[in-house]
C-alpha atoms as a PDB file:
ATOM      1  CA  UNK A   1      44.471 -65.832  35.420  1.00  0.00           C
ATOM      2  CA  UNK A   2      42.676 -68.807  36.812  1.00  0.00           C
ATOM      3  CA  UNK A   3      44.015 -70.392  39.826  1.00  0.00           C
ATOM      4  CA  UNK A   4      43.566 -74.317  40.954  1.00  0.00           C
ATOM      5  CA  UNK A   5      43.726 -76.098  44.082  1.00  0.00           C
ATOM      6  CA  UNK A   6      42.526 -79.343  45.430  1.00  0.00           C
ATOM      7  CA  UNK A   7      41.556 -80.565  48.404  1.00  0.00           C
ATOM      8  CA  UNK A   8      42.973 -83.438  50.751  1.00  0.00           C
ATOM      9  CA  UNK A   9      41.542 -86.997  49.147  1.00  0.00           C
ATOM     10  CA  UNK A  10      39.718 -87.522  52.508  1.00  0.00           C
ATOM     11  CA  UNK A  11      37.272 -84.784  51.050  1.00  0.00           C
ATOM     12  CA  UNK A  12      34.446 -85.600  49.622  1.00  0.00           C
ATOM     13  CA  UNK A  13      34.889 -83.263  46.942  1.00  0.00           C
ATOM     14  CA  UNK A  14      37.112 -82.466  44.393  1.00  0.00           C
ATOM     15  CA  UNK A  15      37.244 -78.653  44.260  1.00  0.00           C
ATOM     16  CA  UNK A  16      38.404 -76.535  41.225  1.00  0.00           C
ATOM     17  CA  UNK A  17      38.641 -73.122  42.089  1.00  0.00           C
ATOM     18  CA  UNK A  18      38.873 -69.746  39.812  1.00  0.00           C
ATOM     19  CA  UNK A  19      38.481 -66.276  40.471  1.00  0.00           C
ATOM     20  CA  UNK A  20      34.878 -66.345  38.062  1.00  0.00           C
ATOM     21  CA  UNK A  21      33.121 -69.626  39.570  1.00  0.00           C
ATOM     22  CA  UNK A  22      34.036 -71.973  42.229  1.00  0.00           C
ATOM     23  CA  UNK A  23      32.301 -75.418  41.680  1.00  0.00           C
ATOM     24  CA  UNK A  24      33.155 -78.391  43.500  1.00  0.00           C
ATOM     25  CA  UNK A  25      32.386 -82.067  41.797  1.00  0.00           C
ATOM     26  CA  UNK A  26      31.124 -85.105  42.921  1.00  0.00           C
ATOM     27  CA  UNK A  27      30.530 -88.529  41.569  1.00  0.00           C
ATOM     28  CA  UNK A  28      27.955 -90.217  43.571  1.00  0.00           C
ATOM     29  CA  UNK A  29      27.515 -94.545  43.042  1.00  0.00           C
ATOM     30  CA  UNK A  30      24.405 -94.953  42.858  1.00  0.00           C
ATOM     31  CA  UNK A  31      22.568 -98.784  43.734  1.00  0.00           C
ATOM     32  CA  UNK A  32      18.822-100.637  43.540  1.00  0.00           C
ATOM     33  CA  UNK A  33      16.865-101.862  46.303  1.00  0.00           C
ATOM     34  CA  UNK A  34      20.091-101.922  48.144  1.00  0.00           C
ATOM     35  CA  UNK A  35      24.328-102.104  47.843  1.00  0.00           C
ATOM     36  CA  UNK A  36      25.470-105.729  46.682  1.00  0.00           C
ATOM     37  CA  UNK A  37      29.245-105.591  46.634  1.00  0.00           C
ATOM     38  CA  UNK A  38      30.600-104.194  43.994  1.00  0.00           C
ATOM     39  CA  UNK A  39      27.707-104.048  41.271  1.00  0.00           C
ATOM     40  CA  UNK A  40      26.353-100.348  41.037  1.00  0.00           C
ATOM     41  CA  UNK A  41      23.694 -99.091  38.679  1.00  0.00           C
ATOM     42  CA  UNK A  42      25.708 -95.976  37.673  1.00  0.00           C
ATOM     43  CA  UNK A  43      26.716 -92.546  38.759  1.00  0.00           C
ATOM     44  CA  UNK A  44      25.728 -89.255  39.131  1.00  0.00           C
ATOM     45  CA  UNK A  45      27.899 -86.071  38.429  1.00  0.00           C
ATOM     46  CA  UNK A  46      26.555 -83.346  41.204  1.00  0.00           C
ATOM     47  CA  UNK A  47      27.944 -80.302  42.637  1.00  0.00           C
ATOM     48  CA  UNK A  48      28.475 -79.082  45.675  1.00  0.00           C
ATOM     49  CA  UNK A  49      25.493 -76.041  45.361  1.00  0.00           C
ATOM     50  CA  UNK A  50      22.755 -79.069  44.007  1.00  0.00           C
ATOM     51  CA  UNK A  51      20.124 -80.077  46.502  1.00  0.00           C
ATOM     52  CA  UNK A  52      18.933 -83.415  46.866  1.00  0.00           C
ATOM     53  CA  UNK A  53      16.060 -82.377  44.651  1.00  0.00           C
ATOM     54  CA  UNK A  54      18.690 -82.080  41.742  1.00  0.00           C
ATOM     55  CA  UNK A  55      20.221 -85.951  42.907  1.00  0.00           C
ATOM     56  CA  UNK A  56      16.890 -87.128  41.888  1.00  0.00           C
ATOM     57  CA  UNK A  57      16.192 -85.265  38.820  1.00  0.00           C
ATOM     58  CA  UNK A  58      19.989 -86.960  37.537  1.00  0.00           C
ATOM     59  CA  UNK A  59      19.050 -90.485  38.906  1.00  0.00           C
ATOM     60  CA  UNK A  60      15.652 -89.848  36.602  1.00  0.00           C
ATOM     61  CA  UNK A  61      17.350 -88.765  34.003  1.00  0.00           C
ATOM     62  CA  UNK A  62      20.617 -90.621  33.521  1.00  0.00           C
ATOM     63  CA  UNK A  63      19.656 -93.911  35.168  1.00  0.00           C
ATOM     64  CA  UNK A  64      16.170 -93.989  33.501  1.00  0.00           C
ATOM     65  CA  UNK A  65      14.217 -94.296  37.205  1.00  0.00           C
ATOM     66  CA  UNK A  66      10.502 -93.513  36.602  1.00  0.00           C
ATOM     67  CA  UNK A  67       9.124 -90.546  38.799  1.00  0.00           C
ATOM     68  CA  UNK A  68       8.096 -91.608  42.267  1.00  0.00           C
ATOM     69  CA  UNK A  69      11.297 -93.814  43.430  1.00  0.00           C
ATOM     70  CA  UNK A  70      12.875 -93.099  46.994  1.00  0.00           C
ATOM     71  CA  UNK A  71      16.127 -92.574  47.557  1.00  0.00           C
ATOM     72  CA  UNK A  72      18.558 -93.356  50.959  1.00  0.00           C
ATOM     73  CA  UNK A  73      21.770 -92.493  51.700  1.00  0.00           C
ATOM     74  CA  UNK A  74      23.487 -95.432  52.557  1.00  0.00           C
ATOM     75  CA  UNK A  75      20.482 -97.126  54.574  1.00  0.00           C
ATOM     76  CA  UNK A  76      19.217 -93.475  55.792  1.00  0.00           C
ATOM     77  CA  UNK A  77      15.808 -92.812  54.130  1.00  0.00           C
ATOM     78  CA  UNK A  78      15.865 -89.194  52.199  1.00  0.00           C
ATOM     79  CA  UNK A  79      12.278 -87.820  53.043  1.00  0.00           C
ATOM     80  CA  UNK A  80      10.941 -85.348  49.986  1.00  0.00           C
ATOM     81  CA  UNK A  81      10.950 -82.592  52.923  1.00  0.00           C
ATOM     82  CA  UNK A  82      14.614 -82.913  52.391  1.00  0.00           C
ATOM     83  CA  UNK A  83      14.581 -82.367  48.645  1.00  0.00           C
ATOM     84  CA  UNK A  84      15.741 -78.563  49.343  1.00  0.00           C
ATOM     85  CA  UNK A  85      18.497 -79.033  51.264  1.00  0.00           C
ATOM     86  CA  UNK A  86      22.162 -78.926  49.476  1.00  0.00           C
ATOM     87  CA  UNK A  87      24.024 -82.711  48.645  1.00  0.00           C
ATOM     88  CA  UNK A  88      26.864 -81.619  51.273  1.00  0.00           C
ATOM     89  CA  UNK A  89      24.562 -81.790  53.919  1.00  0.00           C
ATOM     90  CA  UNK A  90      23.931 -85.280  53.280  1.00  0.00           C
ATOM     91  CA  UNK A  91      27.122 -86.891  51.717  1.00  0.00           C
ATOM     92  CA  UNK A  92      30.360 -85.724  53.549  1.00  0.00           C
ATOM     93  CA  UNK A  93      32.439 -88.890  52.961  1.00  0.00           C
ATOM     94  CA  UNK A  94      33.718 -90.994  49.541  1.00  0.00           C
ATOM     95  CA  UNK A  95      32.312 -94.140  51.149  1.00  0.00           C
ATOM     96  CA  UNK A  96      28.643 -92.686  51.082  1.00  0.00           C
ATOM     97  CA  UNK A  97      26.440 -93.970  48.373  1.00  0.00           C
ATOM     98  CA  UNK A  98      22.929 -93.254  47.066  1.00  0.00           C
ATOM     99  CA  UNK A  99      19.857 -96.174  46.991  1.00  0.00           C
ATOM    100  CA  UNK A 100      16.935 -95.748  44.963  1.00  0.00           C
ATOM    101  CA  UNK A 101      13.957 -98.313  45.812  1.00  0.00           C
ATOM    102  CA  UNK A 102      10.114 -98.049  45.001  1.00  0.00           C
END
């Protein structure tokens, strides 16, 4: 029997929860250089038990960003001595965003 529940929209994720595995989702908009309105490069698909290491392996992957790009949370530089820490720590709203510059 798998039970579902969601939380209130002002979370940042979407959880769907079962008795085997409880993942939460998130779709993270993802810009260049910086946000311009309403133009974003893509998104990434993270959970909540990724670290920010894993947020840059998908922006690598998917978006096709050579190695050795930074990323920022909105303007907030992400230092690599941060790469180990988990995605919630960093994005806790639906308004936050990721930037990727060289």
């Amino acid at each position: 029997t798998t039970t579902s529940t969601t939380t209130p929209s002002s979370s940042l994720f979407d959880y769907n929860v079962n008795k085997q595995q409880s993942l939460a989702f998130i779709g993270l908009t993802v810009y260049e250089n910086q946000k311009e309105g309403n133009n974003p490069i893509g998104e990434v698909q993270i959970t909540d038990q990724s670290v920010i290491k894993d947020l840059y392996e998908m922006i690598s992957n998917e978006l096709g960003f050579e190695d050795g790009f930074k990323m920022k949370k909105n303007n907030i530089p992400i230092l690599p001595t941060q790469f180990n820490k988990k995605v919630i720590e960093f994005f806790r709203s639906r308004d936050d965003y990721v930037v990727v510059y060289r």
